[in-house]
Every structure is written in structure tokens, then in C-alpha cells.
C-alpha atoms as a PDB file:
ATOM      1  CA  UNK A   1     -43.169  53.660  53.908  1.00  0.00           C
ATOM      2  CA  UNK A   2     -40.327  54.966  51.540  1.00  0.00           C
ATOM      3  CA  UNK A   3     -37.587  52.712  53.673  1.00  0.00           C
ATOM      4  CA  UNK A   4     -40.036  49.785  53.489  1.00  0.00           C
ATOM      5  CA  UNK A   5     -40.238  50.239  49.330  1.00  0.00           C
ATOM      6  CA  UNK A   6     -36.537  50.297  49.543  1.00  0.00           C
ATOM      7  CA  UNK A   7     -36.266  47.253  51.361  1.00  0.00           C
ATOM      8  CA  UNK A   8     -38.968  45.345  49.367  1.00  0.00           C
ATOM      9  CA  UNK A   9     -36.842  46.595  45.749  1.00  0.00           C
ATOM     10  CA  UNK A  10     -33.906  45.269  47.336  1.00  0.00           C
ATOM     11  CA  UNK A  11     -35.124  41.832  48.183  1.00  0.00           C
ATOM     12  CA  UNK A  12     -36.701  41.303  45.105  1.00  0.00           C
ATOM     13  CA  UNK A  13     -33.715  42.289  43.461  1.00  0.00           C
ATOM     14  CA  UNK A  14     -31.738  39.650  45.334  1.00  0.00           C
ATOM     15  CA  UNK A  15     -34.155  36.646  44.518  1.00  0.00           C
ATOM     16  CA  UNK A  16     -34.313  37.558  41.166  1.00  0.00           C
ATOM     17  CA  UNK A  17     -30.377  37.530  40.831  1.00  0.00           C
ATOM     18  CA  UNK A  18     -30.807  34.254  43.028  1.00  0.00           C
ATOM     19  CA  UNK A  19     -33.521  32.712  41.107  1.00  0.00           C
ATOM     20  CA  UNK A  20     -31.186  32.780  37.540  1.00  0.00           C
ATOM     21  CA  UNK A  21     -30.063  29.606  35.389  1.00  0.00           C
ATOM     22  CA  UNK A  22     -26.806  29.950  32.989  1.00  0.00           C
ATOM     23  CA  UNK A  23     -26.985  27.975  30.246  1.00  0.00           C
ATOM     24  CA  UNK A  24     -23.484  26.332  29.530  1.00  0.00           C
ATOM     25  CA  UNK A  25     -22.203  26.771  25.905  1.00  0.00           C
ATOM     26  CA  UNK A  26     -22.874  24.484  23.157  1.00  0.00           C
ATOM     27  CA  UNK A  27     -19.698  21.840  22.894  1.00  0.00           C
ATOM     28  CA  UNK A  28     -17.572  22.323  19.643  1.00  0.00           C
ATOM     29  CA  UNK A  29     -18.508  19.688  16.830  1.00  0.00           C
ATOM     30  CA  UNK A  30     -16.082  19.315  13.901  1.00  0.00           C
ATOM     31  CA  UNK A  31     -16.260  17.027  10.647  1.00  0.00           C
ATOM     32  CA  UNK A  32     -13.546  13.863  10.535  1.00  0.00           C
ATOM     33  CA  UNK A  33     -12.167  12.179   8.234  1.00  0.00           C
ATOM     34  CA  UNK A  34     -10.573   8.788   8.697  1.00  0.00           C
ATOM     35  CA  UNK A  35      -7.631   9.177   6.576  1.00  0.00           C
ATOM     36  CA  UNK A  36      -5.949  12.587   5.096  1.00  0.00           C
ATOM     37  CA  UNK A  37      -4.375  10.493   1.925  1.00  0.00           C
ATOM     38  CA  UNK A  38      -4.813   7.685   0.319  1.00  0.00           C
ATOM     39  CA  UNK A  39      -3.135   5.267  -2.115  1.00  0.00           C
ATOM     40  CA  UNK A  40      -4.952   3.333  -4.484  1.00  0.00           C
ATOM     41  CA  UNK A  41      -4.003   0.803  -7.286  1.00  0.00           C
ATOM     42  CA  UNK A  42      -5.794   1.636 -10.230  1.00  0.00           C
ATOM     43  CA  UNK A  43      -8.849  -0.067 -11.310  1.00  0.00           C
ATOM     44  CA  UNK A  44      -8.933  -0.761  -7.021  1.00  0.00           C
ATOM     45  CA  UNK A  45     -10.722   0.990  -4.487  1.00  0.00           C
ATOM     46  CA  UNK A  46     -10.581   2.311  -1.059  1.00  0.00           C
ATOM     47  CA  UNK A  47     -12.934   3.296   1.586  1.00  0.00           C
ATOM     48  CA  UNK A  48     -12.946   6.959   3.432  1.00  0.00           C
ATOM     49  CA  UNK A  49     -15.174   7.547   6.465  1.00  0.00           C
ATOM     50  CA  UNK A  50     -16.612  10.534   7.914  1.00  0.00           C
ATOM     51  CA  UNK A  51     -17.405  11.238  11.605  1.00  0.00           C
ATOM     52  CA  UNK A  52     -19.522  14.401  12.844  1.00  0.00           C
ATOM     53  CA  UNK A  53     -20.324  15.989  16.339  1.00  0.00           C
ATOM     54  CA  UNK A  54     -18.280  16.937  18.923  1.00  0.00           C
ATOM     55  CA  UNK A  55     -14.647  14.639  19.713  1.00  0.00           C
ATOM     56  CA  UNK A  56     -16.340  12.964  22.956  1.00  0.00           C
ATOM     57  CA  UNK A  57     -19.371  11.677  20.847  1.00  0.00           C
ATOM     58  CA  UNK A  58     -18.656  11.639  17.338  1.00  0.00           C
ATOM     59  CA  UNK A  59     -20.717   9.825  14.673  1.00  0.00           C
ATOM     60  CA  UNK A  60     -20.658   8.222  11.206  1.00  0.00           C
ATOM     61  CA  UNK A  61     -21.671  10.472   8.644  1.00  0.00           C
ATOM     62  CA  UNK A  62     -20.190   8.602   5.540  1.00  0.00           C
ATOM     63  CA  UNK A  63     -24.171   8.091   3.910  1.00  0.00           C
ATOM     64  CA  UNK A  64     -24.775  11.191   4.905  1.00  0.00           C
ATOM     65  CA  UNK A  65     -21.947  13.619   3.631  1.00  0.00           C
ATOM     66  CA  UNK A  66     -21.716  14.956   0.254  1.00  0.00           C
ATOM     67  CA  UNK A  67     -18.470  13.979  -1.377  1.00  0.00           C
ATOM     68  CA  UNK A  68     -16.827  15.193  -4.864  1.00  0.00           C
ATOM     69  CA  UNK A  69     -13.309  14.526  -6.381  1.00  0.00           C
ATOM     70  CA  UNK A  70     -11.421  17.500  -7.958  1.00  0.00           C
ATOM     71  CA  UNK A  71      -9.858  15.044 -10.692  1.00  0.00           C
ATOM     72  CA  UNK A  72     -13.144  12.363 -11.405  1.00  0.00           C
ATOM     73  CA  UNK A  73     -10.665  11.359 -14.302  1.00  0.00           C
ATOM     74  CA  UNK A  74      -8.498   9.428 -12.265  1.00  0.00           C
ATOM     75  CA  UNK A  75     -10.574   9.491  -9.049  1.00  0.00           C
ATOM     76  CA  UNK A  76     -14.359   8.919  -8.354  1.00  0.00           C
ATOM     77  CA  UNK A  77     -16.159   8.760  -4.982  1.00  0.00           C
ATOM     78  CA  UNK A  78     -19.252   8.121  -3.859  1.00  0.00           C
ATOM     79  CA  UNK A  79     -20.381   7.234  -0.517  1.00  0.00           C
ATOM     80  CA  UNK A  80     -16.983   7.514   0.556  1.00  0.00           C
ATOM     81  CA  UNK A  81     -15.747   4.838  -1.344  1.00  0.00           C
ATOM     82  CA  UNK A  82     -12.772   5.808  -3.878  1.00  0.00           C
ATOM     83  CA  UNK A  83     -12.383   4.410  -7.105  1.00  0.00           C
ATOM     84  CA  UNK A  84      -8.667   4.466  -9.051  1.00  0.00           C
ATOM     85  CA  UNK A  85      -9.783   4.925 -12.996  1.00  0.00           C
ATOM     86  CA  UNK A  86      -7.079   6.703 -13.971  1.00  0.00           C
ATOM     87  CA  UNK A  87      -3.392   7.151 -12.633  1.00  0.00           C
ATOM     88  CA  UNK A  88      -2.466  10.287 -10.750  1.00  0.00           C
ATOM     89  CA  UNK A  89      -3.712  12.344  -7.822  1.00  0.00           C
ATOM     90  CA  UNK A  90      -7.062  13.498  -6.923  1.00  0.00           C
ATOM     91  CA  UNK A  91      -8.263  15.413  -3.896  1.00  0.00           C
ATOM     92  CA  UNK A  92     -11.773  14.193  -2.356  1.00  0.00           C
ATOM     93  CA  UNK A  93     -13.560  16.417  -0.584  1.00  0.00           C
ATOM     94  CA  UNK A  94     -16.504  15.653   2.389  1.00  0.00           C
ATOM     95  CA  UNK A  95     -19.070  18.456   2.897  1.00  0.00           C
ATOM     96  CA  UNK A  96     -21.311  18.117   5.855  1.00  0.00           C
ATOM     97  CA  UNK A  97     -23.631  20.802   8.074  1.00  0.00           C
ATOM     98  CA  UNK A  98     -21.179  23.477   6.391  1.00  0.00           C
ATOM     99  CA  UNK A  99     -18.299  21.585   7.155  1.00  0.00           C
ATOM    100  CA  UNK A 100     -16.000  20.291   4.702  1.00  0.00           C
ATOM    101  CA  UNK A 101     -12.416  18.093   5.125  1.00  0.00           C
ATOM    102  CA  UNK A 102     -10.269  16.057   2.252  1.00  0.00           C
ATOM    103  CA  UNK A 103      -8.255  13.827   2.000  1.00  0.00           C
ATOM    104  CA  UNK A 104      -5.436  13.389  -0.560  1.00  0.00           C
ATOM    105  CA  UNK A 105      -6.127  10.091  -3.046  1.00  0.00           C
ATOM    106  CA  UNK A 106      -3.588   8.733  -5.262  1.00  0.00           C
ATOM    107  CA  UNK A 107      -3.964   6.347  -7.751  1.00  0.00           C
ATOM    108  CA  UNK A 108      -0.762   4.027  -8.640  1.00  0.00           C
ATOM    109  CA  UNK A 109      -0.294   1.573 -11.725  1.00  0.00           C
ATOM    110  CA  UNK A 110      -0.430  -2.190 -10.435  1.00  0.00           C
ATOM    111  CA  UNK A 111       2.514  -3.998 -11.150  1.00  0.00           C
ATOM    112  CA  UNK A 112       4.264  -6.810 -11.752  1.00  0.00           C
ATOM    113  CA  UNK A 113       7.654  -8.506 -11.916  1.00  0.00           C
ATOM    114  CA  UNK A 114       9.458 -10.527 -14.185  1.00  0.00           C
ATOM    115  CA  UNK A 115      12.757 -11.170 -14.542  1.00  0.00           C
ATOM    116  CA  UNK A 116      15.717 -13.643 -15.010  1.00  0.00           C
ATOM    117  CA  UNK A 117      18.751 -15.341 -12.464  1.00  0.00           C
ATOM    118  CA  UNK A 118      21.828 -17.191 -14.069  1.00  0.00           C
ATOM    119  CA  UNK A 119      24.315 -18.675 -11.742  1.00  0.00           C
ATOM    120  CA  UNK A 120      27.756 -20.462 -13.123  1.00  0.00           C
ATOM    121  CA  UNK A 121      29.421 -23.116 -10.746  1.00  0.00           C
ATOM    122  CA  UNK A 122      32.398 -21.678  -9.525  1.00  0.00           C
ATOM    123  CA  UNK A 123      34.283 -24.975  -9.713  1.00  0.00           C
ATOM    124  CA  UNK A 124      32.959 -25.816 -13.318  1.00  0.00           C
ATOM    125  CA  UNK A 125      31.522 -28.971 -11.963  1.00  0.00           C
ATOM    126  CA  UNK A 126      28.282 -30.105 -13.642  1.00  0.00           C
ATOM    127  CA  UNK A 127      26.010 -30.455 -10.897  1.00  0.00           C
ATOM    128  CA  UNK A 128      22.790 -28.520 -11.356  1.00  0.00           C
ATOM    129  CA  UNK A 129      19.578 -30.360 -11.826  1.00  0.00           C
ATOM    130  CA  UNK A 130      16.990 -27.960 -10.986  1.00  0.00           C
ATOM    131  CA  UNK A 131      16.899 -24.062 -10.207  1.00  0.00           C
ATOM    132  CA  UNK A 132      13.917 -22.305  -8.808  1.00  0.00           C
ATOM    133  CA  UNK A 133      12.760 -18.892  -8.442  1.00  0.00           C
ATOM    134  CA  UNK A 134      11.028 -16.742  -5.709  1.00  0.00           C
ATOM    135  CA  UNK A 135       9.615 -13.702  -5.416  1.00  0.00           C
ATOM    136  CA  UNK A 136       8.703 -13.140  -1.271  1.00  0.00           C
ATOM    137  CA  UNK A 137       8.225 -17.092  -1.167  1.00  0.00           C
ATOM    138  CA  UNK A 138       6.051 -17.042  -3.926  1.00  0.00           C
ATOM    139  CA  UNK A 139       7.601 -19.516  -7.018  1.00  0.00           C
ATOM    140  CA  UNK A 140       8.209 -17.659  -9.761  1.00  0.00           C
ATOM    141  CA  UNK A 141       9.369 -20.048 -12.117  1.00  0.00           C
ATOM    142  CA  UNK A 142      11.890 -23.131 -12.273  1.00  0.00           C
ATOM    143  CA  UNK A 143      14.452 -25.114 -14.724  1.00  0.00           C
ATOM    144  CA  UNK A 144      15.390 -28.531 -14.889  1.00  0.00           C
ATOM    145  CA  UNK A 145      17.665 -30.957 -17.288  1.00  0.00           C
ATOM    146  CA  UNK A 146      17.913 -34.466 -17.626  1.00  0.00           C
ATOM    147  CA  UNK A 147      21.835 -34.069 -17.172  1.00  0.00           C
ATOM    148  CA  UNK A 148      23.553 -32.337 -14.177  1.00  0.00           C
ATOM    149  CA  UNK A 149      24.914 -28.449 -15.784  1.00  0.00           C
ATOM    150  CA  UNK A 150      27.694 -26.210 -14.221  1.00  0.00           C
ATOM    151  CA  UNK A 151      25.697 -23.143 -15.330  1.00  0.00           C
ATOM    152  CA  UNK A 152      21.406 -22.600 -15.855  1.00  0.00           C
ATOM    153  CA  UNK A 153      19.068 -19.351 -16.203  1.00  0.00           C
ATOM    154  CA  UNK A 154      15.780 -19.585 -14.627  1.00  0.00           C
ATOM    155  CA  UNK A 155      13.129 -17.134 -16.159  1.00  0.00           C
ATOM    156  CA  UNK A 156       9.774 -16.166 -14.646  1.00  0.00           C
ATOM    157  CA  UNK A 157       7.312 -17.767 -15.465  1.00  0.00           C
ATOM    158  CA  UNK A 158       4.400 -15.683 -17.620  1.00  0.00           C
ATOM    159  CA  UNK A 159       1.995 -18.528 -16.383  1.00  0.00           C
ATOM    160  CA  UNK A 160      -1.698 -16.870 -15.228  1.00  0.00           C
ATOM    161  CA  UNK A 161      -1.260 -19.250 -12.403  1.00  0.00           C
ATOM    162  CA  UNK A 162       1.980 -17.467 -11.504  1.00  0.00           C
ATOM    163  CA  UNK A 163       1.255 -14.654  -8.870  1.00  0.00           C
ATOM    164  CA  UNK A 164       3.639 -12.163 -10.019  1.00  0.00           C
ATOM    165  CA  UNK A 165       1.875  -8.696  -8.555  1.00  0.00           C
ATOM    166  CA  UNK A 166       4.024  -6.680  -6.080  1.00  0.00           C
ATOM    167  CA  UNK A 167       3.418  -3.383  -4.633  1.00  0.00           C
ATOM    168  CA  UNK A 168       5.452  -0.823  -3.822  1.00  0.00           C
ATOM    169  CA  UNK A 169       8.860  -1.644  -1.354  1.00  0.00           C
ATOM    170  CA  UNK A 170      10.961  -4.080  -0.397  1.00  0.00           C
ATOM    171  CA  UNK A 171      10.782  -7.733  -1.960  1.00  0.00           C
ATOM    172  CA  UNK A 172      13.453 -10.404  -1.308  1.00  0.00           C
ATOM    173  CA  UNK A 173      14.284 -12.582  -4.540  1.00  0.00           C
ATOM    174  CA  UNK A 174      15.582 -15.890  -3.955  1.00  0.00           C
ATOM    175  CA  UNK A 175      16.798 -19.001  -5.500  1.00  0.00           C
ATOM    176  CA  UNK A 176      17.358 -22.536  -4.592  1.00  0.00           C
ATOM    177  CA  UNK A 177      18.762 -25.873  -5.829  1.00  0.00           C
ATOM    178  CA  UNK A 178      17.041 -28.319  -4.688  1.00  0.00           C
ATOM    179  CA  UNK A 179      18.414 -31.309  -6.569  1.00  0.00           C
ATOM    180  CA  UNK A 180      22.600 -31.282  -7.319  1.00  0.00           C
ATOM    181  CA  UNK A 181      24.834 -33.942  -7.820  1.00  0.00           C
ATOM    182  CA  UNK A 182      27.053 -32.971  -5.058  1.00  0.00           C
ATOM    183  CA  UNK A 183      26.260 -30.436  -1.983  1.00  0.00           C
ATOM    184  CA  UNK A 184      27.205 -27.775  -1.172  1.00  0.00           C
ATOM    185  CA  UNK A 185      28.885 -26.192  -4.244  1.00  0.00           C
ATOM    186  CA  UNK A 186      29.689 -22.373  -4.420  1.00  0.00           C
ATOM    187  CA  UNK A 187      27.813 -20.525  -7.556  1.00  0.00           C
ATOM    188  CA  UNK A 188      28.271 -16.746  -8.569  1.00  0.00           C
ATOM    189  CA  UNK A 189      25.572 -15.294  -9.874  1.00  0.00           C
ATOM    190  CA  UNK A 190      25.521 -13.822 -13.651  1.00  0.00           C
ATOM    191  CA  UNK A 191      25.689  -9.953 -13.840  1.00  0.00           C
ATOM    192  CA  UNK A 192      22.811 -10.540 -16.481  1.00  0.00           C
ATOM    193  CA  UNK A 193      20.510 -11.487 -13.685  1.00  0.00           C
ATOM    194  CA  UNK A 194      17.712  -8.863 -13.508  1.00  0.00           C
ATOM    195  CA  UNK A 195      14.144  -8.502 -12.266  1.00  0.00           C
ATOM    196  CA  UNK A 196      11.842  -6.035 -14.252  1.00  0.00           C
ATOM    197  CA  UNK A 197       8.669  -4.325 -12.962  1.00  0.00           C
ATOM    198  CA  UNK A 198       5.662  -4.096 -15.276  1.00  0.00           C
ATOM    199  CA  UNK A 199       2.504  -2.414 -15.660  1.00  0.00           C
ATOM    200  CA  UNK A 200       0.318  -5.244 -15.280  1.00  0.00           C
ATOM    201  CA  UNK A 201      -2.622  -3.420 -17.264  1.00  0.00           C
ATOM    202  CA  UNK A 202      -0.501  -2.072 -20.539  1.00  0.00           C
ATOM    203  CA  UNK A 203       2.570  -4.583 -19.970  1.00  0.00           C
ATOM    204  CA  UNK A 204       4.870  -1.848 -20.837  1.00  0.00           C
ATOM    205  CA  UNK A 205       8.290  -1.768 -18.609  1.00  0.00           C
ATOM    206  CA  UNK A 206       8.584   0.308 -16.025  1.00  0.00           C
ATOM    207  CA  UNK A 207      11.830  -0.482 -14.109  1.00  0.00           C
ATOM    208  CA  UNK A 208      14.694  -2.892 -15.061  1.00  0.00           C
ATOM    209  CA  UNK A 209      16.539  -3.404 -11.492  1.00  0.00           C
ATOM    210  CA  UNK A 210      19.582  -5.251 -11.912  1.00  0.00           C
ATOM    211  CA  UNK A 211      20.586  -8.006  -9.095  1.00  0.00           C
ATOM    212  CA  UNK A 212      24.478  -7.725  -8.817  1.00  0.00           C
ATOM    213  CA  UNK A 213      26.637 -10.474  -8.902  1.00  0.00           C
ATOM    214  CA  UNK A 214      27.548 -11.994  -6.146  1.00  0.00           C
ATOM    215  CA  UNK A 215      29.182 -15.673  -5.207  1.00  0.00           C
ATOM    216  CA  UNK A 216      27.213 -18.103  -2.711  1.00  0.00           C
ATOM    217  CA  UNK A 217      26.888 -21.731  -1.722  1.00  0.00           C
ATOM    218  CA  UNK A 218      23.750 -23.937  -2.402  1.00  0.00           C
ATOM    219  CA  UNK A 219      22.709 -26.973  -0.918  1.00  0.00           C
ATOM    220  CA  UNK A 220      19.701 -29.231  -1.419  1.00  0.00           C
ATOM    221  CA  UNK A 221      18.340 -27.166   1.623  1.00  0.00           C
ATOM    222  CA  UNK A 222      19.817 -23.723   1.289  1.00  0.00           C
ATOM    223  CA  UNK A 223      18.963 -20.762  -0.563  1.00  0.00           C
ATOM    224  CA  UNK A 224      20.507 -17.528  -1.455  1.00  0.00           C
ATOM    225  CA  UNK A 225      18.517 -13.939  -2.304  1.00  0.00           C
ATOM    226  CA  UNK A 226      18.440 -10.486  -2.862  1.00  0.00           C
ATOM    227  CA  UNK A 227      16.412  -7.459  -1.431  1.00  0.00           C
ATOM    228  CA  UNK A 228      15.148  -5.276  -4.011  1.00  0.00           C
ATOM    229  CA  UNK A 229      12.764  -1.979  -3.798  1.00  0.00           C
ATOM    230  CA  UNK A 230      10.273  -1.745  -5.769  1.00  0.00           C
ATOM    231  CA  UNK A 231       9.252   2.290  -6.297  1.00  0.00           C
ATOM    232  CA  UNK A 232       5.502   3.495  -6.892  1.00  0.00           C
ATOM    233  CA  UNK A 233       3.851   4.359  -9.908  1.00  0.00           C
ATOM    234  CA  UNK A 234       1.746   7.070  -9.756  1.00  0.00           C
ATOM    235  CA  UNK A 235       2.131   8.699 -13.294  1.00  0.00           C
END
């Protein structure tokens, strides 16, 4: 009887070892956000979104999440969705299920450009008629005389109409002549030419970038330019 108990404890044993689930562990969920900085042109706004759950299934928690900006003077959020009030930097924070991430927002003047291109005839030949300004293919402004000149400024326009706004980078200024007397005729440009970046909000100057002088031919189909940078405002 005392082998048979032995046996019977062992069995049991076994097909209660045999008989046993595992449960496999929980997979690893994180918050997301969809960007880790942000630039915004003041009194302009930007959208952040945040993702929960674990990376093979995450989902939208933007509603959901709590947000808050450390500097609400120059940045607000709500919803995810940044507002610029102010100028500066601002880090926005997403707090969800414990979690938190941010994102770094900054908030940049928006500009404008002005500015002003005179070109002299090399030859001194009075042939100008017209001179026109761009700004990225946008016109920017143009000048025309009844008479044929050797030398004429063209100056921005200030029109509402004109669209003068640039951000931040590389822009290409050009100019052409569409009507001359005679084509093509070499010019060299004034070393007064100069564009100027503005605060379009205050209109106070921010940059004067001067275009340098330079000489060039220009046809009733040609055009000659420059490729200026434009920096970023963010104070």
C-alpha cells in the first residue's frame, strides 16, 4: 500500500505539472508624439498628435491626453493644437495613463521683404523701358518711363496685393527687362541694391541684406538674380 501511495503522489504530481498554462507577459505600451519640435509663426498654429499602446498597435490619443505649455505666454495648446502668441520657445508637454512626452515649440516673427535693385547700362545707352522685380517668381514691384533710360531703380511695392511674406532660407531675387530699345545690353547692378526683411506685425527692420554688384546681360526674355538667406526670428 505505501509503494502504491507513492506511485499515486507521483502521478498526480506529473499531471498537475502537465495540466499548467503560462501566461505570456503583457507587451510594452509607450506614449508618442508625432513631432519632438516645432516651429511656428506667430499668431499661426500647428498641430501635435499623440499615439498610445504598444509600437505594433498604437492609437490616437490627441482628445484624450492632457497637454500644458511651460511658457503659455508665447505658447498655448490645447487638444494638441499649438498656438504662437508670443515669440520665443515653449516646451509642450502630453500626459497620458502616467505617461508623459514633449515636444520643443518655437514661435518665430513672420516676415517680410522689401527692398530696392538699381542697374546702370554699362554702355551708357538709353535703352530701359521697364524693370521688374521678383521675389521666388512672385512680382514684387516694377518701373516704367515714357523715354528709354541707361540707368532705373525698381522698389517693392508696399501694395496689400503684393505677396511679400517669406520664411526662413533661401529666396532667389530676380529682375527682368522686358521692354529695351535694343537687346541684349550688359547692366551692372548698383551696390545700393538691397533687400530688407521685416516684421510683418510691428514693421520694424530686422535684416538689411545687401545684393552685391555684379554686371549681366538682359534681353526682352532673360533675367538675372540673386540667392539670398533669409535667417529665423525667434526673439
Amino acid at each position: 500500500m505505501k509503494k502504491l501511495g507513492v506511485v499515486m503522489f507521483l502521478v498526480g504530481s506529473a499531471l498537475a505539472c502537465g495540466g499548467k498554462t503560462t501566461t505570456e507577459p503583457s507587451p510594452t505600451v509607450s506614449l508618442a508624439l508625432s513631432a519632438a519640435s516645432l516651429t511656428v509663426e506667430r499668431n499661426g498654429t500647428g498641430q501635435i498628435s499623440a499615439s498610445f499602446g504598444p509600437a505594433s498597435a498604437m492609437a490616437d490619443v490627441t482628445d484624450q491626453a492632457e497637454w500644458t505649455s511651460s511658457n503659455p505666454a508665447v505658447v498655448t495648446v490645447k487638444r494638441g493644437l499649438v498656438t504662437a502668441v508670443g515669440i520665443g520657445s515653449s516646451v509642450v508637454t502630453a500626459l497620458y495613463e502616467g505617461r508623459t512626452q514633449t515636444s520643443v515649440v518655437t514661435a518665430r516673427r513672420r516676415t517680410m521683404i522689401s527692398g530696392q535693385i538699381t542697374i546702370t547700362q554699362a554702355q551708357s545707352l538709353e535703352t530701359l523701358i521697364v524693370l521688374r522685380a521678383f521675389v521666388d517668381g512672385r512680382f514684387m514691384g516694377g518701373r516704367s518711363t515714357s523715354a528709354a533710360r541707361s540707368s532705373m531703380t525698381v522698389v517693392f511695392s508696399n501694395s496689400p496685393a503684393v505677396d511679400r511674406h517669406v520664411v526662413p532660407g533661401q529666396v532667389e531675387i530676380a529682375i527682368d527687362a522686358p521692354e529695351q530699345m535694343h537687346a541684349p545690353n550688359a547692366y551692372v547692378s548698383d551696390t545700393t541694391s538691397q533687400v530688407v526683411v521685416i516684421d510683418q506685425d510691428t514693421g520694424e527692420q530686422l535684416a538689411v541684406i545687401p545684393l552685391p554688384a555684379k554686371q549681366f546681360t538682359l534681353d526682352v526674355t532673360g533675367t538675372t538674380s540673386w540667392v539670398v538667406t533669409i535667417p529665423s526670428f525667434s526673439s
